[in-house]
N, C-alpha and C. Protein backbone atom coordinates (compact mmCIF):
# COMPACT_ATOMS: atom_id res chain seq x y z
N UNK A 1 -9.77 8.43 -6.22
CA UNK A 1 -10.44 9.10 -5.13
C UNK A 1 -10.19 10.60 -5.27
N UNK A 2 -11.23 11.47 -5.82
CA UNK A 2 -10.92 13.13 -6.15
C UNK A 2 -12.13 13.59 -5.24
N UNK A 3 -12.21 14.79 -4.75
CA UNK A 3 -13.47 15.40 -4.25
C UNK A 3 -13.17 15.25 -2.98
N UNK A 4 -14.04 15.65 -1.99
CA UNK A 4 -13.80 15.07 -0.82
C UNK A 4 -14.91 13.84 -0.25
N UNK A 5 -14.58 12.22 -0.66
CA UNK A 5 -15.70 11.38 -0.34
C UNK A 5 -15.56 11.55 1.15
N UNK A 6 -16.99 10.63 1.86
CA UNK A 6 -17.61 10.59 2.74
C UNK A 6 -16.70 9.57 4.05
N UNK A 7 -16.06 8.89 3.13
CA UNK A 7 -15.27 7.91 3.64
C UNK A 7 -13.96 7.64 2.69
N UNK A 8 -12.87 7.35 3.71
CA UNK A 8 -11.28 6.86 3.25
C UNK A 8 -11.58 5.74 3.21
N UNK A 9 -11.22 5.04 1.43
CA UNK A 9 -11.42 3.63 1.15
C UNK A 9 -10.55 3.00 2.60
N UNK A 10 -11.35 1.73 2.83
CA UNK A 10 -10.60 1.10 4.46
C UNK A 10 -8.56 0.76 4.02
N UNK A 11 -8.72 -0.09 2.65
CA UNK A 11 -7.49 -0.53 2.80
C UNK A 11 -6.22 0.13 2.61
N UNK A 12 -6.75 1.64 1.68
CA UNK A 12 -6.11 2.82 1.67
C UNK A 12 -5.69 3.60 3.01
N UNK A 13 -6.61 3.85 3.52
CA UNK A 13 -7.13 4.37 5.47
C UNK A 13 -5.89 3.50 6.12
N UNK A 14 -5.83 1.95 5.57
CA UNK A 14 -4.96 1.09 6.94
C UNK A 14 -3.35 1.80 6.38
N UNK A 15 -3.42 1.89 5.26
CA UNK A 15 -1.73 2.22 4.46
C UNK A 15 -1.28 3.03 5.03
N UNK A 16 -2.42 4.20 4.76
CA UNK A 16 -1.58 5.33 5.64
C UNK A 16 -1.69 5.33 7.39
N UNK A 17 -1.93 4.93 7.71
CA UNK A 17 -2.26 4.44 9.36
C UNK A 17 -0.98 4.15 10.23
N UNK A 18 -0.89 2.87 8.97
CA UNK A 18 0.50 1.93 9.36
C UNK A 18 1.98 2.71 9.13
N UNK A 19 1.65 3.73 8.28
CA UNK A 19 3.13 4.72 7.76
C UNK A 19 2.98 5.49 8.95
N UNK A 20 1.86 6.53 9.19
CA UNK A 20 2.03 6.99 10.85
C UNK A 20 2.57 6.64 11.66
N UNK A 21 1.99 5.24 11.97
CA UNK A 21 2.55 4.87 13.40
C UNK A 21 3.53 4.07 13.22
N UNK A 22 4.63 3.86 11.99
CA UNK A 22 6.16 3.50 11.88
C UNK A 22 6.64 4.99 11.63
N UNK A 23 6.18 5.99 11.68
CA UNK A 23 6.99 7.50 11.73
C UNK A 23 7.65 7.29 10.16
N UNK A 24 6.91 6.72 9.15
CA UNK A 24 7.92 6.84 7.95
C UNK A 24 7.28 7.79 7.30
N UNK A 25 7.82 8.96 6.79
CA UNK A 25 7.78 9.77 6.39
C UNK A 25 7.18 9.96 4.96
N UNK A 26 6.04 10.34 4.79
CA UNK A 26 5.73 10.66 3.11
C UNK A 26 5.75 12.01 2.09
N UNK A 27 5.68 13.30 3.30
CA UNK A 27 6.17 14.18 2.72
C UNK A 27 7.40 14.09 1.67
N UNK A 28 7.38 14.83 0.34
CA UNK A 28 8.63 14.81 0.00
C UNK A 28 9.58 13.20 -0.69
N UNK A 29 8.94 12.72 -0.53
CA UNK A 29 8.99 11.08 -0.71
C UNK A 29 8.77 10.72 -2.44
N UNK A 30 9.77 9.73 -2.84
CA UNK A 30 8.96 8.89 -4.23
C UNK A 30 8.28 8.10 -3.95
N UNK A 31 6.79 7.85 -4.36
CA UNK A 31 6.01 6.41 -3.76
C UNK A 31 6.01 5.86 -5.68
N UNK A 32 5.74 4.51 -5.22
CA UNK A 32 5.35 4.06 -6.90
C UNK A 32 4.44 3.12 -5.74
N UNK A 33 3.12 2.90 -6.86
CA UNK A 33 2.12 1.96 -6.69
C UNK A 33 2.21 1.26 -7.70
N UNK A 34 2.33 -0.07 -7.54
CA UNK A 34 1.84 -1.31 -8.70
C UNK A 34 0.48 -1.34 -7.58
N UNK A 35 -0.17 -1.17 -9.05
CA UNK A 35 -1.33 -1.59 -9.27
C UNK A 35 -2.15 -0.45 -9.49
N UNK A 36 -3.55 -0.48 -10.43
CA UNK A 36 -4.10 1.32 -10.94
C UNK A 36 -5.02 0.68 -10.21
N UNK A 37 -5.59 -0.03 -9.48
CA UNK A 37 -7.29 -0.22 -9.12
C UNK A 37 -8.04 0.51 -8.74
N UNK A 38 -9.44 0.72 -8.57
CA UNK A 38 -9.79 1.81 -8.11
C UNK A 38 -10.33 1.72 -6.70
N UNK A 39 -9.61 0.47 -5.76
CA UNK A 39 -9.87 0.31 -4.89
C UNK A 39 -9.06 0.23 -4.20
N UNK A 40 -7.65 0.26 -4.48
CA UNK A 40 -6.34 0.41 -3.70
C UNK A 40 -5.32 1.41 -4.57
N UNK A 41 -5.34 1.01 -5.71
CA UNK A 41 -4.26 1.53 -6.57
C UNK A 41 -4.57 3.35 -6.48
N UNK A 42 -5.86 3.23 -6.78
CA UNK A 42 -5.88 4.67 -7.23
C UNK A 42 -5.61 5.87 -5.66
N UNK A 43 -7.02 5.08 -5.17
CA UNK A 43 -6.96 5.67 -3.73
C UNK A 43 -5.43 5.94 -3.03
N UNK A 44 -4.94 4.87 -2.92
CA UNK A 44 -3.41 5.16 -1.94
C UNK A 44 -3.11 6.30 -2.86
N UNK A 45 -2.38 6.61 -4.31
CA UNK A 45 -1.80 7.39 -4.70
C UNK A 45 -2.57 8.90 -4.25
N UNK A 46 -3.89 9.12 -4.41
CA UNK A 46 -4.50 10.30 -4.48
C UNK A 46 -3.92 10.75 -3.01
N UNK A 47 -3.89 9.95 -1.57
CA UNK A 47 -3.80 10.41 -0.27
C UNK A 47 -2.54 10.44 -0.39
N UNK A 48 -1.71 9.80 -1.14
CA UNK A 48 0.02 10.51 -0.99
C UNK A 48 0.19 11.53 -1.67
N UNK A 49 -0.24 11.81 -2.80
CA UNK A 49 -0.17 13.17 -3.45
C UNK A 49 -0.70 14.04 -1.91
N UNK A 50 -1.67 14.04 -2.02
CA UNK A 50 -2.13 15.13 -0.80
C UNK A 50 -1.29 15.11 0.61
N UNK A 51 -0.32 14.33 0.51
CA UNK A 51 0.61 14.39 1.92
C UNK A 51 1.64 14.66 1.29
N UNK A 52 2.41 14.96 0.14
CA UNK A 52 3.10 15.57 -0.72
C UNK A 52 4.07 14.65 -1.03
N UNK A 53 3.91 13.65 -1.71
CA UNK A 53 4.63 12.71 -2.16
C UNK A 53 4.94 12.99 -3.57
N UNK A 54 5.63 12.58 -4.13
CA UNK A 54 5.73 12.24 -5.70
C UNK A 54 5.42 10.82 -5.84
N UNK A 55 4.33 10.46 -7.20
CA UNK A 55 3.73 9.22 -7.00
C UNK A 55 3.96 9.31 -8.32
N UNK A 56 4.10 7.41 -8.77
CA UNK A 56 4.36 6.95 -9.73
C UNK A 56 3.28 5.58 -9.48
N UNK A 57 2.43 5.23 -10.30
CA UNK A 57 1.27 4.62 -10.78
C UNK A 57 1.85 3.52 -12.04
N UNK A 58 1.87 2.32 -11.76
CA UNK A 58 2.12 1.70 -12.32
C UNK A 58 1.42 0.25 -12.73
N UNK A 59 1.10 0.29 -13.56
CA UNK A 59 0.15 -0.98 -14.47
C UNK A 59 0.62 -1.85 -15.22
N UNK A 60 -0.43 -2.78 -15.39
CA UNK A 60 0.36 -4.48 -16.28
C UNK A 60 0.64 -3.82 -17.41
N UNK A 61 0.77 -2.77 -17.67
CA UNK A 61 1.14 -2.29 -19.57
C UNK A 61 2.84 -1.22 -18.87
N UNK A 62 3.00 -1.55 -17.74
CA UNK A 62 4.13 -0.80 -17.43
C UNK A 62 5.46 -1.53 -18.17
N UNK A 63 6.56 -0.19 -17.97
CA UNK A 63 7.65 -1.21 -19.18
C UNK A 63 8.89 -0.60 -18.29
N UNK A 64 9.04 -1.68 -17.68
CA UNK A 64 10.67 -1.81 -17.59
C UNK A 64 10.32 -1.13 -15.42
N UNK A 65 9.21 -2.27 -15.25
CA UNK A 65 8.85 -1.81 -13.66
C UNK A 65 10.20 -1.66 -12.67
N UNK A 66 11.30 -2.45 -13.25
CA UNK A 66 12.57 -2.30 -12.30
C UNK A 66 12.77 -1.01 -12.46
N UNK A 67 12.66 -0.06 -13.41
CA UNK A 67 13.25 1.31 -13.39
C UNK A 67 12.50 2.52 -12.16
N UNK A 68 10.99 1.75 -11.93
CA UNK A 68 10.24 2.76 -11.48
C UNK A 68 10.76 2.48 -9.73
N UNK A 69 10.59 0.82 -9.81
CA UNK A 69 10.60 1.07 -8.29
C UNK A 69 12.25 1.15 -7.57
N UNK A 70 13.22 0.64 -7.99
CA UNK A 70 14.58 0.97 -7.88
C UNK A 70 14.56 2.34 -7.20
N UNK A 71 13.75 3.48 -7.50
CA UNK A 71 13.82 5.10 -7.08
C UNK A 71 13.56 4.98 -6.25
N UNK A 72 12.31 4.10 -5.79
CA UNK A 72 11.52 4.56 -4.51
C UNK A 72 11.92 4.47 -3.32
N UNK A 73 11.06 5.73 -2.38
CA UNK A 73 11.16 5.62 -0.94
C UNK A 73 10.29 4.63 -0.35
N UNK A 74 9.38 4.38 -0.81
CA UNK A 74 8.27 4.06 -0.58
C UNK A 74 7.06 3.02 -2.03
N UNK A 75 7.49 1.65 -1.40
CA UNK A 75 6.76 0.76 -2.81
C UNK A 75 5.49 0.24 -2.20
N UNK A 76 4.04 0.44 -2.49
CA UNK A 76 2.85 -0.29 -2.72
C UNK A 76 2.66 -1.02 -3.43
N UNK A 77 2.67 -2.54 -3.08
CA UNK A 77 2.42 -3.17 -4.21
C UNK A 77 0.59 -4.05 -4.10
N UNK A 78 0.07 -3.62 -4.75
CA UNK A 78 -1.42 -4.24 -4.73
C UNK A 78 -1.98 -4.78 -6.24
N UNK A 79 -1.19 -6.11 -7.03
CA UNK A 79 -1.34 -6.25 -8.31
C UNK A 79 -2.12 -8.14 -8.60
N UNK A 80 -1.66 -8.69 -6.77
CA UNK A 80 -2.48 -10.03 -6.47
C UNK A 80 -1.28 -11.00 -7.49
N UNK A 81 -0.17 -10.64 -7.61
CA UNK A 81 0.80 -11.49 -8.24
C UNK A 81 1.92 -11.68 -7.29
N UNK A 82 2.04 -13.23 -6.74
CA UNK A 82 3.13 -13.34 -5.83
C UNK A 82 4.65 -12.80 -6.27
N UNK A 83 5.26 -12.28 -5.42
CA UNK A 83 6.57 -12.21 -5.79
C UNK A 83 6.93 -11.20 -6.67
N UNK A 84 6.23 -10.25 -7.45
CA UNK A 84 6.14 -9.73 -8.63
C UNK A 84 7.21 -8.48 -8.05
N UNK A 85 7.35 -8.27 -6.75
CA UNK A 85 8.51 -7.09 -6.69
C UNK A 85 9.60 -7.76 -5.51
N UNK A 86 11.02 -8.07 -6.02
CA UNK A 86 11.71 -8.95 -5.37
C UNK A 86 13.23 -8.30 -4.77
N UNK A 87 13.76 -8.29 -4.33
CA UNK A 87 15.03 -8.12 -3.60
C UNK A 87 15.97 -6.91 -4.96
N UNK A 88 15.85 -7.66 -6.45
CA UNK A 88 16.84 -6.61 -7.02
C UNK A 88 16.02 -5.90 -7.40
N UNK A 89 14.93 -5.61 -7.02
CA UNK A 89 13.92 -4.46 -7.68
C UNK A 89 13.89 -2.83 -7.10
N UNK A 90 14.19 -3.27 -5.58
CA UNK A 90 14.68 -2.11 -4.20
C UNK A 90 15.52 -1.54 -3.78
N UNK A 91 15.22 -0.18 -3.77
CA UNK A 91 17.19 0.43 -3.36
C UNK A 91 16.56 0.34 -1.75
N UNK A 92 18.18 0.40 -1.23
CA UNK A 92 18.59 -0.22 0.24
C UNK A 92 17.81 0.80 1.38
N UNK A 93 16.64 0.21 2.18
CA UNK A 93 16.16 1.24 2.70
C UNK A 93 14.99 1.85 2.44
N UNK A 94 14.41 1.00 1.27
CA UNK A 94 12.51 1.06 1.40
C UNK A 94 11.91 0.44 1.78
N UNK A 95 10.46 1.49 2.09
CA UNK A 95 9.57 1.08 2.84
C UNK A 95 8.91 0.17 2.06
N UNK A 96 8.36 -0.83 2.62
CA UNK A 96 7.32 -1.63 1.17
C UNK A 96 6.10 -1.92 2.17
N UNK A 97 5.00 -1.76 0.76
CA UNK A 97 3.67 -2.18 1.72
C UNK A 97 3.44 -3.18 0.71
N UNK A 98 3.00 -4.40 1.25
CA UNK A 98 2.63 -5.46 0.73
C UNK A 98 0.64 -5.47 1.01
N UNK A 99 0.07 -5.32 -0.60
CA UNK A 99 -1.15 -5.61 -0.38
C UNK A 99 -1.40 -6.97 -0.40
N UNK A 100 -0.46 -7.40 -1.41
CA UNK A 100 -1.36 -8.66 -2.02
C UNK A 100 -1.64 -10.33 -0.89
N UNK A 101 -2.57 -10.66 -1.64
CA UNK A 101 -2.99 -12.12 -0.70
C UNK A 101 -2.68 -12.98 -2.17
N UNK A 102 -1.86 -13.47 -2.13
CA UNK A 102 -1.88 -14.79 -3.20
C UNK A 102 -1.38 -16.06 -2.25
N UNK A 103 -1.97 -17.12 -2.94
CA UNK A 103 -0.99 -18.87 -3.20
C UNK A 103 0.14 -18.51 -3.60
N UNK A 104 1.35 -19.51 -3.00
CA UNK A 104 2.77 -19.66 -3.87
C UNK A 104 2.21 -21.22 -4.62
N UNK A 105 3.59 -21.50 -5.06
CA UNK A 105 3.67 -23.17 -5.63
C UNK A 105 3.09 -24.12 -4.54
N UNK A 106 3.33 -23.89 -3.26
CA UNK A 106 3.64 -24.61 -2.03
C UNK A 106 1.78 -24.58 -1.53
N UNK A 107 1.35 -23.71 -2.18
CA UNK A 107 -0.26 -23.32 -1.44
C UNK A 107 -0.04 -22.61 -0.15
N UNK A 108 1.04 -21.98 0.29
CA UNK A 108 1.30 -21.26 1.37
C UNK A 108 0.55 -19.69 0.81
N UNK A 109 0.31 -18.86 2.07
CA UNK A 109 -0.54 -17.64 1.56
C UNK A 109 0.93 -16.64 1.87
N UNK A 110 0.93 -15.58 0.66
CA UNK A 110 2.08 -14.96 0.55
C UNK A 110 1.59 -13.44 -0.13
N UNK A 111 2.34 -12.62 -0.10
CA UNK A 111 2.04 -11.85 -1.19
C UNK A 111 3.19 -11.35 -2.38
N UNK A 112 2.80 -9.75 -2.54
CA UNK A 112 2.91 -9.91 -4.27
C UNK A 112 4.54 -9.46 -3.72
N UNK A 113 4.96 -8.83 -2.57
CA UNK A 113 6.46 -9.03 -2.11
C UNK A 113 7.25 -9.92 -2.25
N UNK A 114 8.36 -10.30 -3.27
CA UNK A 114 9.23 -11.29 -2.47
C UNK A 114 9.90 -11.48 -1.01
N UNK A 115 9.03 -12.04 0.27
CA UNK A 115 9.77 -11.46 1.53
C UNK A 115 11.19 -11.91 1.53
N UNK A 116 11.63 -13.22 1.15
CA UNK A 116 12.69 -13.27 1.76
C UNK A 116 13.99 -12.65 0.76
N UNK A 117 13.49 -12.31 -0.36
CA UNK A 117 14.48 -11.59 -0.94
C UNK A 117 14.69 -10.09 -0.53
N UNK A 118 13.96 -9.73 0.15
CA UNK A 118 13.74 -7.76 0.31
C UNK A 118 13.64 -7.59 1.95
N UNK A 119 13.68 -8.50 2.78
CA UNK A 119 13.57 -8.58 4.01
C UNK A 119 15.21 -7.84 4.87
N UNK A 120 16.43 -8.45 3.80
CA UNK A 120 17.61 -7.30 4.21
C UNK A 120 18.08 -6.31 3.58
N UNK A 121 17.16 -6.11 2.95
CA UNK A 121 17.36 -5.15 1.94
C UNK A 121 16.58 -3.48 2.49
N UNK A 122 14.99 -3.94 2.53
CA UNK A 122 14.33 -2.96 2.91
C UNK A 122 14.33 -2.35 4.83
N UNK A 123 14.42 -1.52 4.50
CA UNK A 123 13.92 -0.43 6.01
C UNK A 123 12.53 -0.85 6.74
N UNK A 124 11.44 -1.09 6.18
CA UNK A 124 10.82 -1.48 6.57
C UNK A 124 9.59 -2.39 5.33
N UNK A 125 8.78 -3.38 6.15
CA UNK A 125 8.14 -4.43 5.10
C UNK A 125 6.81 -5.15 5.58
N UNK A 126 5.74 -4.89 5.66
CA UNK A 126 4.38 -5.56 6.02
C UNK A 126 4.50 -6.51 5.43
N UNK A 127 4.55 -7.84 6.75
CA UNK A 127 4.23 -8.47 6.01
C UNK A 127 3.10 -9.16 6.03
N UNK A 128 2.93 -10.82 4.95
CA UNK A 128 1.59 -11.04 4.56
C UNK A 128 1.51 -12.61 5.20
N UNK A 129 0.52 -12.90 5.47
CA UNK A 129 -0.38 -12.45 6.08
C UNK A 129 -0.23 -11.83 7.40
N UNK A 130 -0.96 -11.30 8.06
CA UNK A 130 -0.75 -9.93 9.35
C UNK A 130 -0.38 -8.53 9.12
N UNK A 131 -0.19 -7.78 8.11
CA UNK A 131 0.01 -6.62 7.71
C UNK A 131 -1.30 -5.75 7.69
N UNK A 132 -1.25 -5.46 6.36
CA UNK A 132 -1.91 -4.70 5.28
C UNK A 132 -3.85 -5.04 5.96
N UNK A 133 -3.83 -6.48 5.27
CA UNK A 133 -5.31 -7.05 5.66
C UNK A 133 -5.87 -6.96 7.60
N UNK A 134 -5.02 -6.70 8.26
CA UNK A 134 -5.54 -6.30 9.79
C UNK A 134 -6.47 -4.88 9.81
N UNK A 135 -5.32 -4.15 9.23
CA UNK A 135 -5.47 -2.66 9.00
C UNK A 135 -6.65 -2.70 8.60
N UNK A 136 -6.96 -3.22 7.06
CA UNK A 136 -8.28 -2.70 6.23
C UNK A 136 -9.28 -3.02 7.52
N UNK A 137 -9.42 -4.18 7.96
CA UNK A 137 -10.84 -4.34 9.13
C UNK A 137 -10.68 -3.66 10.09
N UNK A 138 -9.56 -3.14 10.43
CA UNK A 138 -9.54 -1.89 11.33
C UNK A 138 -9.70 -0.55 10.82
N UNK A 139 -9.79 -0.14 9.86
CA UNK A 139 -10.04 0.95 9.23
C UNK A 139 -11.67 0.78 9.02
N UNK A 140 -12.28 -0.37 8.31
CA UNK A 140 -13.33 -0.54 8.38
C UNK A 140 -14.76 -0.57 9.71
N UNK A 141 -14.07 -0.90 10.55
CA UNK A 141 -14.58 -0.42 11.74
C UNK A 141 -14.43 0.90 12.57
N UNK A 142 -13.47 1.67 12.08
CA UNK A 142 -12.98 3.15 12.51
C UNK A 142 -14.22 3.85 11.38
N UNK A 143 -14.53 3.32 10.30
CA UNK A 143 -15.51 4.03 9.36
C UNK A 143 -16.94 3.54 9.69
N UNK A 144 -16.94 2.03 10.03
CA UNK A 144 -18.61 2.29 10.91
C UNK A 144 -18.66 3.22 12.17
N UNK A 145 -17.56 3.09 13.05
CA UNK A 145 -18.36 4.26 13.95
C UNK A 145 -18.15 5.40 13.62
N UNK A 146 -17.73 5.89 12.74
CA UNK A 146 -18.06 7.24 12.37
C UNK A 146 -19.28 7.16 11.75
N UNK A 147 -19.68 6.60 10.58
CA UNK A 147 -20.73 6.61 9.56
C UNK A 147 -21.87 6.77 11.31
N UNK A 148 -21.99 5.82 12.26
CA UNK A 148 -22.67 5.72 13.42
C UNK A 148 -23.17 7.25 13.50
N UNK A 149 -21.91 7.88 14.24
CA UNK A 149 -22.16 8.63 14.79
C UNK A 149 -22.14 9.97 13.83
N UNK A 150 -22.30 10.23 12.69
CA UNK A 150 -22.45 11.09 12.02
C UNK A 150 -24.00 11.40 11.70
N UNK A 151 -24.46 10.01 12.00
CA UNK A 151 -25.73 9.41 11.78
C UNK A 151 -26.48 10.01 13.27
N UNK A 152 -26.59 9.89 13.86
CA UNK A 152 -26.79 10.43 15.57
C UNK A 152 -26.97 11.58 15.20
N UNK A 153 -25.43 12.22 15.24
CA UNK A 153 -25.75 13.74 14.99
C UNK A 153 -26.91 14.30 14.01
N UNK A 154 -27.25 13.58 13.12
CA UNK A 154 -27.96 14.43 12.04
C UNK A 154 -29.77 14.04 12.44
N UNK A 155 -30.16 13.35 13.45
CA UNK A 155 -31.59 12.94 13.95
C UNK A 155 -31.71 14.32 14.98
């Protein structure tokens, strides 16, 4: 997301929404994103750079992902792999945003967080399902009535 688009991708829009209104701080902050997509991955990083984060971008060709997120203040994980960031992956006191929607073994819906490993570990933790995915349809409807009424204005 470079330039100034017309609209904040929704599920990006809910990320930072939800960091507002827990007062967690991104100024000044390490964020790492698993995941490069260009529908979560990229977007979240571009709006933390611009709130002055230090961002670390991380992909399935990443090597040695315990090193990246261990730093962080702040972990996004949006990669659709359950469990893929777990309890020894976190120093004591991050924030984690859980994108992902996966199946476990069990067919229970979970995401790419291990919760119950990072649940006493982290400061704070969206979890899945009720997190992340509320936000995006609430962001998505904060962007129809604007698109609405931007629309109004210009007749």
């Amino acid at each position: 997301m470079t330039g100034n688009p017309l609209f904040c991708p929704c599920t990006p829009y809910g990320i930072m929404q939800i960091l507002k209104n827990e007062k967690i701080n991104i100024r000044g902050s390490e964020v790492v994103v698993v995941g490069a997509s260009n529908i979560v991955g990229k977007p979240i990083a571009m709006l933390m750079l611009k709130e002055g984060a230090t961002v670390t971008i991380c992909n399935s060709k990443t090597k040695n992902l315990e090193l990246h997120t261990k730093r962080a203040d702040i972990i996004i994980a949006a990669v659709g792999k359950p469990g893929i960031i777990n309890g020894s992956m976190i120093k004591y006191g991050a924030t984690l945003i859980d994108v992902g929607i996966n199946r476990n073994s069990e067919n229970k819906i979970c995401g790419d967080i291990d919760f119950p490993s990072v649940k006493n570990i982290a400061g704070y933790i969206t979890p899945v399902p009720g997190g992340v995915g509320p936000m995006t349809i609430a962001m998505l409807l904060t962007n129809t009535v604007e698109s609405s009424e931007r629309s109004i204005k210009t007749q």
